[in-house]
C-alpha atoms as a PDB file:
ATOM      1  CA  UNK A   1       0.000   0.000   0.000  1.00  0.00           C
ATOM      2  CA  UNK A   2       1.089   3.516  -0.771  1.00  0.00           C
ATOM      3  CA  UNK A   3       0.988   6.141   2.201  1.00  0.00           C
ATOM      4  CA  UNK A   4       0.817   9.596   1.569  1.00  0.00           C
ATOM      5  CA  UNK A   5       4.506  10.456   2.770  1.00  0.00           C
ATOM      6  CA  UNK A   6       5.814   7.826  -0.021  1.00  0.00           C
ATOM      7  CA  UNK A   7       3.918   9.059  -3.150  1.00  0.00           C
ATOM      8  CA  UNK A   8       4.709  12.886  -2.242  1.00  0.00           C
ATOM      9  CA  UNK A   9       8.118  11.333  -2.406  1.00  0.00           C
ATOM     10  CA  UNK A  10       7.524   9.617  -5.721  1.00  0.00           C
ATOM     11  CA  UNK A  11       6.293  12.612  -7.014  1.00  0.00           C
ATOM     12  CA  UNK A  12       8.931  14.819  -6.068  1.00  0.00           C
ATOM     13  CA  UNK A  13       8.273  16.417  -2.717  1.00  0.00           C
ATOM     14  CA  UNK A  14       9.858  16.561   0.219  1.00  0.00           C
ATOM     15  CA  UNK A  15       7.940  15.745   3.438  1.00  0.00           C
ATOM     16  CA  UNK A  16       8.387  15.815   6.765  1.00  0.00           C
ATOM     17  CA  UNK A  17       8.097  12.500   9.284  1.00  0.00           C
ATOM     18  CA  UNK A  18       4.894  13.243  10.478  1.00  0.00           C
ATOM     19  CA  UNK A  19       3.457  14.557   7.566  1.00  0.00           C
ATOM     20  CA  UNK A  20       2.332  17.950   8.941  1.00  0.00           C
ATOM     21  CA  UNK A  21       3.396  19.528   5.777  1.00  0.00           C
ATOM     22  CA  UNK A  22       5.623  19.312   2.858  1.00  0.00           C
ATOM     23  CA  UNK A  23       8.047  20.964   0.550  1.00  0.00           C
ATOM     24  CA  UNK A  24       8.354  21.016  -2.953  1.00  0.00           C
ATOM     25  CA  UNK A  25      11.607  19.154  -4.037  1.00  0.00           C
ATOM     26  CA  UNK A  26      11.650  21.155  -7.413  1.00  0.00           C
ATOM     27  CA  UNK A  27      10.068  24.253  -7.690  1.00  0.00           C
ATOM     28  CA  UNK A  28       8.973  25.795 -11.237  1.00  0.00           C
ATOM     29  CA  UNK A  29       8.491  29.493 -11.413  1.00  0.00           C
ATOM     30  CA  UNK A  30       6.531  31.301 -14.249  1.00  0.00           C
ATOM     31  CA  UNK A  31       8.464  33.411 -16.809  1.00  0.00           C
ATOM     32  CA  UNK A  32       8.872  36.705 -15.408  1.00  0.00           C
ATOM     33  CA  UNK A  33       7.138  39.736 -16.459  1.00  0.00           C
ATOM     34  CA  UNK A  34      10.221  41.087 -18.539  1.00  0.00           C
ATOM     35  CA  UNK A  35      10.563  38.208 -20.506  1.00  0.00           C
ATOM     36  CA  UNK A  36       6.718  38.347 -21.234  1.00  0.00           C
ATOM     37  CA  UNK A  37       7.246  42.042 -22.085  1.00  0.00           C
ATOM     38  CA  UNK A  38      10.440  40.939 -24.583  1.00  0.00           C
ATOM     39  CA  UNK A  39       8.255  38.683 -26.293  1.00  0.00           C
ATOM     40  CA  UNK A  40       5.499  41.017 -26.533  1.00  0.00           C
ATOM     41  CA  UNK A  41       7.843  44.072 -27.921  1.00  0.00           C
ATOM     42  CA  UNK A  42       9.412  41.324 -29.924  1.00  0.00           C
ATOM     43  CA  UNK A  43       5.814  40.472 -31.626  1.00  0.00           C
ATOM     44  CA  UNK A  44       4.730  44.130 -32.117  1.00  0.00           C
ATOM     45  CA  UNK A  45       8.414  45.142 -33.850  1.00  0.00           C
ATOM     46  CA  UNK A  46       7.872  43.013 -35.937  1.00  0.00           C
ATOM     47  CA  UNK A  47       4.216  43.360 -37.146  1.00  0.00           C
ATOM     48  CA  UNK A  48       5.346  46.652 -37.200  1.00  0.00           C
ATOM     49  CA  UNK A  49       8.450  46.525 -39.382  1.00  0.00           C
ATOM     50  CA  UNK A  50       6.249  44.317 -41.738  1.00  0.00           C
ATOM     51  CA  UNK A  51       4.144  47.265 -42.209  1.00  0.00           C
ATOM     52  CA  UNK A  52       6.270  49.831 -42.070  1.00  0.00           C
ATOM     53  CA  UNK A  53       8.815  48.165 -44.781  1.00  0.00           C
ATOM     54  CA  UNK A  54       5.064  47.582 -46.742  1.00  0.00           C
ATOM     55  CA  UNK A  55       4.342  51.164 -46.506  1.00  0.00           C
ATOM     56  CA  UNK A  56       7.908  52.499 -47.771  1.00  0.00           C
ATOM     57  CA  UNK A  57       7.613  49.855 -50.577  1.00  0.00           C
ATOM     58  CA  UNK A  58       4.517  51.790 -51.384  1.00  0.00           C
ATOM     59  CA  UNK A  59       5.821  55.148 -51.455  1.00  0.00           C
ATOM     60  CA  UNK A  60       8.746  53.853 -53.336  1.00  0.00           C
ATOM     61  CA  UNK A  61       6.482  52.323 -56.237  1.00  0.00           C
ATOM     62  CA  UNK A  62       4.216  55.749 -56.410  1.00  0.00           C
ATOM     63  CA  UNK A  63       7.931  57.736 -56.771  1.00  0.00           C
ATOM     64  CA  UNK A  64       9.150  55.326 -58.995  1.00  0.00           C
ATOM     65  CA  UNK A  65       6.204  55.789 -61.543  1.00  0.00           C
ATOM     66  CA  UNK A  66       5.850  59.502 -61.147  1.00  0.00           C
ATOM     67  CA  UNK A  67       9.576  59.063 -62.450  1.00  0.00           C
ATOM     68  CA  UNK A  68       8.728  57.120 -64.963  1.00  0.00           C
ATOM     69  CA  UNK A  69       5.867  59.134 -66.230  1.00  0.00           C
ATOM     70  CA  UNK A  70       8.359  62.487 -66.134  1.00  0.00           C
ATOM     71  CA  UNK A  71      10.585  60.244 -68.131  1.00  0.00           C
ATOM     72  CA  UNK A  72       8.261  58.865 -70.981  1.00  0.00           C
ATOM     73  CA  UNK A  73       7.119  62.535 -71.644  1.00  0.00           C
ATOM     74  CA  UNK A  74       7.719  63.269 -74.880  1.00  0.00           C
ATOM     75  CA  UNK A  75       9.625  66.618 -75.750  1.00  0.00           C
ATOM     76  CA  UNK A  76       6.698  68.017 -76.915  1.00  0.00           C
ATOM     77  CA  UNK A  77       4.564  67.463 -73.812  1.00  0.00           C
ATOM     78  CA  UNK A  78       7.674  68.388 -71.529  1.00  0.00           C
ATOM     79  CA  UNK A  79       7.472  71.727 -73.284  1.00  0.00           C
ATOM     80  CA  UNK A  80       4.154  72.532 -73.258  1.00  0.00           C
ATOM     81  CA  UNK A  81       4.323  71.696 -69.172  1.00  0.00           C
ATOM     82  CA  UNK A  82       7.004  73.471 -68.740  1.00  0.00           C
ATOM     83  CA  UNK A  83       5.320  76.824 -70.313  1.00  0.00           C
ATOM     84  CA  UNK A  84       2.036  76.079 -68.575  1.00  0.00           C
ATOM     85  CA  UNK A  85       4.118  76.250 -65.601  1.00  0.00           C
ATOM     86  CA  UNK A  86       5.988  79.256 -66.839  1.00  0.00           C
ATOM     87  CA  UNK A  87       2.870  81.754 -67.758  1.00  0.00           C
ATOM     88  CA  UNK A  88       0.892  80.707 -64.997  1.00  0.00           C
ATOM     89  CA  UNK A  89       4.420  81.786 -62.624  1.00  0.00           C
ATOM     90  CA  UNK A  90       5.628  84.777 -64.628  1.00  0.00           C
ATOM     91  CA  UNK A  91       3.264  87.406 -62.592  1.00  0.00           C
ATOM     92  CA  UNK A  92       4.746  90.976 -61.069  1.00  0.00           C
ATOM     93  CA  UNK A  93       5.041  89.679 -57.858  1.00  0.00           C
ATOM     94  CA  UNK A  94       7.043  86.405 -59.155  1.00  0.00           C
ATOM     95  CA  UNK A  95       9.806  85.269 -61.963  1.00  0.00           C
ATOM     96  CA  UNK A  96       9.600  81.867 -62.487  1.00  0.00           C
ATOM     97  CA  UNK A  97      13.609  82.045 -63.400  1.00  0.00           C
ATOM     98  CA  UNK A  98      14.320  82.578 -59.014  1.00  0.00           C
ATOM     99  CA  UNK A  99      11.850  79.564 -58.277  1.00  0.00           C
ATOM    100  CA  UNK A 100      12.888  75.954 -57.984  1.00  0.00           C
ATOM    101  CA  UNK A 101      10.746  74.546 -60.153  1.00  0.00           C
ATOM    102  CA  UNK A 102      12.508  75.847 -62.744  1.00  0.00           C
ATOM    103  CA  UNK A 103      14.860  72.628 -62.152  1.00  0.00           C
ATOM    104  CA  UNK A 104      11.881  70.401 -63.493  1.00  0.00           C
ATOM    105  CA  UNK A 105      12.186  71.591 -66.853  1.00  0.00           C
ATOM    106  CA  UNK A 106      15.303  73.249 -67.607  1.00  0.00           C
ATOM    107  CA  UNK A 107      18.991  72.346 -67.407  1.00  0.00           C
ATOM    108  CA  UNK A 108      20.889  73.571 -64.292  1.00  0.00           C
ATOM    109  CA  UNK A 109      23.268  74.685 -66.591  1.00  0.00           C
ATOM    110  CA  UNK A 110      21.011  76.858 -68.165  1.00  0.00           C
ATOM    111  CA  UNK A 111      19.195  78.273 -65.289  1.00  0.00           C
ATOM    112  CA  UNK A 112      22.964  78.949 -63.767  1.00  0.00           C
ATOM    113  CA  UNK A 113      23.729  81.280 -66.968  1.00  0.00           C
ATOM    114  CA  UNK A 114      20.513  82.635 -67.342  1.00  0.00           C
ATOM    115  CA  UNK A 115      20.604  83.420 -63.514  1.00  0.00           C
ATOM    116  CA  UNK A 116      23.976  85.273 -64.267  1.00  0.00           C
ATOM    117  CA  UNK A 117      22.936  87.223 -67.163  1.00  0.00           C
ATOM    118  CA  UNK A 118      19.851  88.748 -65.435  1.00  0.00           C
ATOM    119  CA  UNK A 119      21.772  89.512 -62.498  1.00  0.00           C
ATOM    120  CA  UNK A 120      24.438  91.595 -64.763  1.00  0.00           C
ATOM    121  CA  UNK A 121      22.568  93.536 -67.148  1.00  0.00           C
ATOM    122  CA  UNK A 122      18.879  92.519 -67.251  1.00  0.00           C
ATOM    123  CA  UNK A 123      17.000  90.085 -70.196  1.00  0.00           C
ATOM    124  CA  UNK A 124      19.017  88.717 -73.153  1.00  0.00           C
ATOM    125  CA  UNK A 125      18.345  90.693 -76.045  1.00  0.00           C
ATOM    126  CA  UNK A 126      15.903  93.254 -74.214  1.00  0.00           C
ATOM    127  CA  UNK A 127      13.403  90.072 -73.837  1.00  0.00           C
ATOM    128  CA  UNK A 128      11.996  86.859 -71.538  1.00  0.00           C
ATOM    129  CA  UNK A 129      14.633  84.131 -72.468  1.00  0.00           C
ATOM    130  CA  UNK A 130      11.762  81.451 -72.761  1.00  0.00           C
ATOM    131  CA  UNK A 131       9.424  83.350 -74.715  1.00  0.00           C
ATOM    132  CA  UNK A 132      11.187  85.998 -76.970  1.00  0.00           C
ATOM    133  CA  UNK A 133       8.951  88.316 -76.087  1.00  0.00           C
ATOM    134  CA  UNK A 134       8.427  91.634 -73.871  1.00  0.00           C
ATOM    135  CA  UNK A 135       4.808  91.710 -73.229  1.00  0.00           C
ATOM    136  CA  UNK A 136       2.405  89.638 -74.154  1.00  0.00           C
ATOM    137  CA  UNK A 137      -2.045  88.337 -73.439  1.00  0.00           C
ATOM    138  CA  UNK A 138      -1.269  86.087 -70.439  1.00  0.00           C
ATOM    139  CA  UNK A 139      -5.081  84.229 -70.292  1.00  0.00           C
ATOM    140  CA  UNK A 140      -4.172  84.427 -74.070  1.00  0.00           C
ATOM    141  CA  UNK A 141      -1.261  82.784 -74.504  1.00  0.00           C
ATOM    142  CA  UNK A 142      -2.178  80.359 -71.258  1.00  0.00           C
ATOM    143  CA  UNK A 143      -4.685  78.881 -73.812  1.00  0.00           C
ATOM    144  CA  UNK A 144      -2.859  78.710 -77.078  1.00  0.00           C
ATOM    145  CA  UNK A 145       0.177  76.754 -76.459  1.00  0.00           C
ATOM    146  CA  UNK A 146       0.927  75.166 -79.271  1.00  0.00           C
ATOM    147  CA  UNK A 147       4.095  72.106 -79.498  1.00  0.00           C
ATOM    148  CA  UNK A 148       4.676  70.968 -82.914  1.00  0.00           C
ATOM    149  CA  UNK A 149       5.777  67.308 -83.051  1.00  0.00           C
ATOM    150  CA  UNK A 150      10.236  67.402 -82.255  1.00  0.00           C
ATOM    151  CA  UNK A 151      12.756  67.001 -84.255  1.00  0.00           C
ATOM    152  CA  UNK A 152      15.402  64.926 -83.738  1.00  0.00           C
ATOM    153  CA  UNK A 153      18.793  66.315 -84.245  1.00  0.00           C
ATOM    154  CA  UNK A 154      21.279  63.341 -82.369  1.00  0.00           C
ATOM    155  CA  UNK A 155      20.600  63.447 -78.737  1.00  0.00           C
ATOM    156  CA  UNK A 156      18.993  66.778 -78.911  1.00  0.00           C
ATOM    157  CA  UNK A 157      15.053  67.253 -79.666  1.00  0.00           C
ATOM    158  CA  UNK A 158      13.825  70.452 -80.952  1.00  0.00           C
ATOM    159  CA  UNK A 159      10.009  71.589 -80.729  1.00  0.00           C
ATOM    160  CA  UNK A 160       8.144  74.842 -82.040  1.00  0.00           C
ATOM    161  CA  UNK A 161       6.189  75.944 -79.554  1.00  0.00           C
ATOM    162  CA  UNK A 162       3.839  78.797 -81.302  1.00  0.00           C
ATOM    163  CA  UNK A 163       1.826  81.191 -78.514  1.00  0.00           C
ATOM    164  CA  UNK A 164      -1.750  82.745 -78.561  1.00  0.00           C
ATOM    165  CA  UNK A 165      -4.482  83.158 -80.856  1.00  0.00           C
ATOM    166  CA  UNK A 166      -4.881  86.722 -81.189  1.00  0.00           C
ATOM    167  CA  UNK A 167      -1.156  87.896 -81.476  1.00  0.00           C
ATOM    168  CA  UNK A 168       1.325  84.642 -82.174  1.00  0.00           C
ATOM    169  CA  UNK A 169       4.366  84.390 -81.896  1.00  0.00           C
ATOM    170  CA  UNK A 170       6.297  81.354 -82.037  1.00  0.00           C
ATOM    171  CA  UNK A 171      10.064  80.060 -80.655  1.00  0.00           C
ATOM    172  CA  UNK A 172      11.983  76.937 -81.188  1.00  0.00           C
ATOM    173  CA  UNK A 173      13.137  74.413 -77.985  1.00  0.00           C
ATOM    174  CA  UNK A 174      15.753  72.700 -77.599  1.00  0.00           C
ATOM    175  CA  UNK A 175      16.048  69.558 -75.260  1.00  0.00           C
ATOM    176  CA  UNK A 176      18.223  66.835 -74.251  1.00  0.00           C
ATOM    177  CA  UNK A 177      17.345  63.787 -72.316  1.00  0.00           C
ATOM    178  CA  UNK A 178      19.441  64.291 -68.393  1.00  0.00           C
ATOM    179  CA  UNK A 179      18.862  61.744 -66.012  1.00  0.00           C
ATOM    180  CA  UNK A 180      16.198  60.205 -68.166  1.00  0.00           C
ATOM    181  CA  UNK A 181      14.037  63.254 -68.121  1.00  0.00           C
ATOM    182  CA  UNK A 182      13.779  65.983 -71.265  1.00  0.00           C
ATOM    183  CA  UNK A 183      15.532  69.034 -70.238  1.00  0.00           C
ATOM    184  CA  UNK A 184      15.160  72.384 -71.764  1.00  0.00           C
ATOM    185  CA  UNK A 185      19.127  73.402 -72.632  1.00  0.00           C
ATOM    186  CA  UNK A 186      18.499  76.999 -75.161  1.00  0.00           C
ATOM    187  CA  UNK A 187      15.553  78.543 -76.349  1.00  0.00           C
ATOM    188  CA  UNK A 188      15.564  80.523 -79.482  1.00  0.00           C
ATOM    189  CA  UNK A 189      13.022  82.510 -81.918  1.00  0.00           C
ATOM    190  CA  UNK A 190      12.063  82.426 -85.416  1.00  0.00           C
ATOM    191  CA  UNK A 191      12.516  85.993 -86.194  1.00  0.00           C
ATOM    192  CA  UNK A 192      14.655  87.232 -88.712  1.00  0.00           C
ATOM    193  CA  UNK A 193      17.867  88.721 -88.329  1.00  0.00           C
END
């Protein structure tokens, strides 16, 4: 027959010889709350990493095709952007020439030399670089942009752009491709000499 002092023996615990009480041979503690904590922080990084490397993935596919949609632009839309841009910024209170914009469109070493010129003795030839012109119907000319299909001349891509509808006037872009994107390097007109 089992007594009760022999099986709490058997079963790991230490009694006493008149079995009053006993005393666990082996005693097994829970985890303690840090470790719980660890594993809990542990879970949330991660399940937060997933969706924080999800959400930069994201971003990265949305830049990546507003890239690619600069890029595939042909010349002739790249121009007419770019002087959308342009007449809707050239106002008395702003040039687009000082903002950063300009960047989009035109070659930094353009914008550099233009930037220079202006500073030392005003507009090339009297007139806006970009549109040949002095003065001219701004809701006009906002309307009537006009690219003619480019021309290819090596690496460079030239477009007629002709202005308005009541008073035209017309100028000739030049472009190359930089960094993948169509760049505006010299703008000239069609007048005569």
């Amino acid at each position: 027959m089992t007594t009760w002092p022999s099986l709490m023996r058997h079963t790991g615990f230490q009694t006493s010889s008149n079995c009053t009480g006993f005393i666990p041979a082996h005693r097994t503690e829970r985890p303690s709350l840090p470790t719980n904590f660890i594993a809990i922080l542990e879970a949330n990084v991660k399940k937060h990493s997933l969706r924080a490397v999800l959400f930069l993935m994201a971003i990265g596919i949305l830049f990546q095709s507003v890239l690619r949609a600069q890029s595939t632009q042909a010349p002739e839309q790249r121009v007419t952007a770019f002087y959308t841009w342009f007449v809707k910024n050239d106002t008395d209170q702003t040039f687009p020439l000082n903002l950063a914009d300009i960047y989009r469109y035109v070659a930094k070493n353009t914008v550099d030399r233009l930037k220079s010129e202006y500073a030392y003795g005003g507009a090339p030839q009297g007139v806006d670089y970009f549109l040949k012109v002095q003065d001219y119907d701004r809701s006009d000319w906002l309307a009537h942009i006009a690219a003619r299909p480019a021309i290819m001349l090596g690496d460079v891509a030239v477009v007629a752009v002709t202005f308005g509808a009541k008073r035209d006037s017309s100028v000739l872009v030049f472009l190359r491709r930089q960094d993948g994107v169509w760049k505006i390097i010299k703008v000239d007109d069609t007048q005569a000499y």
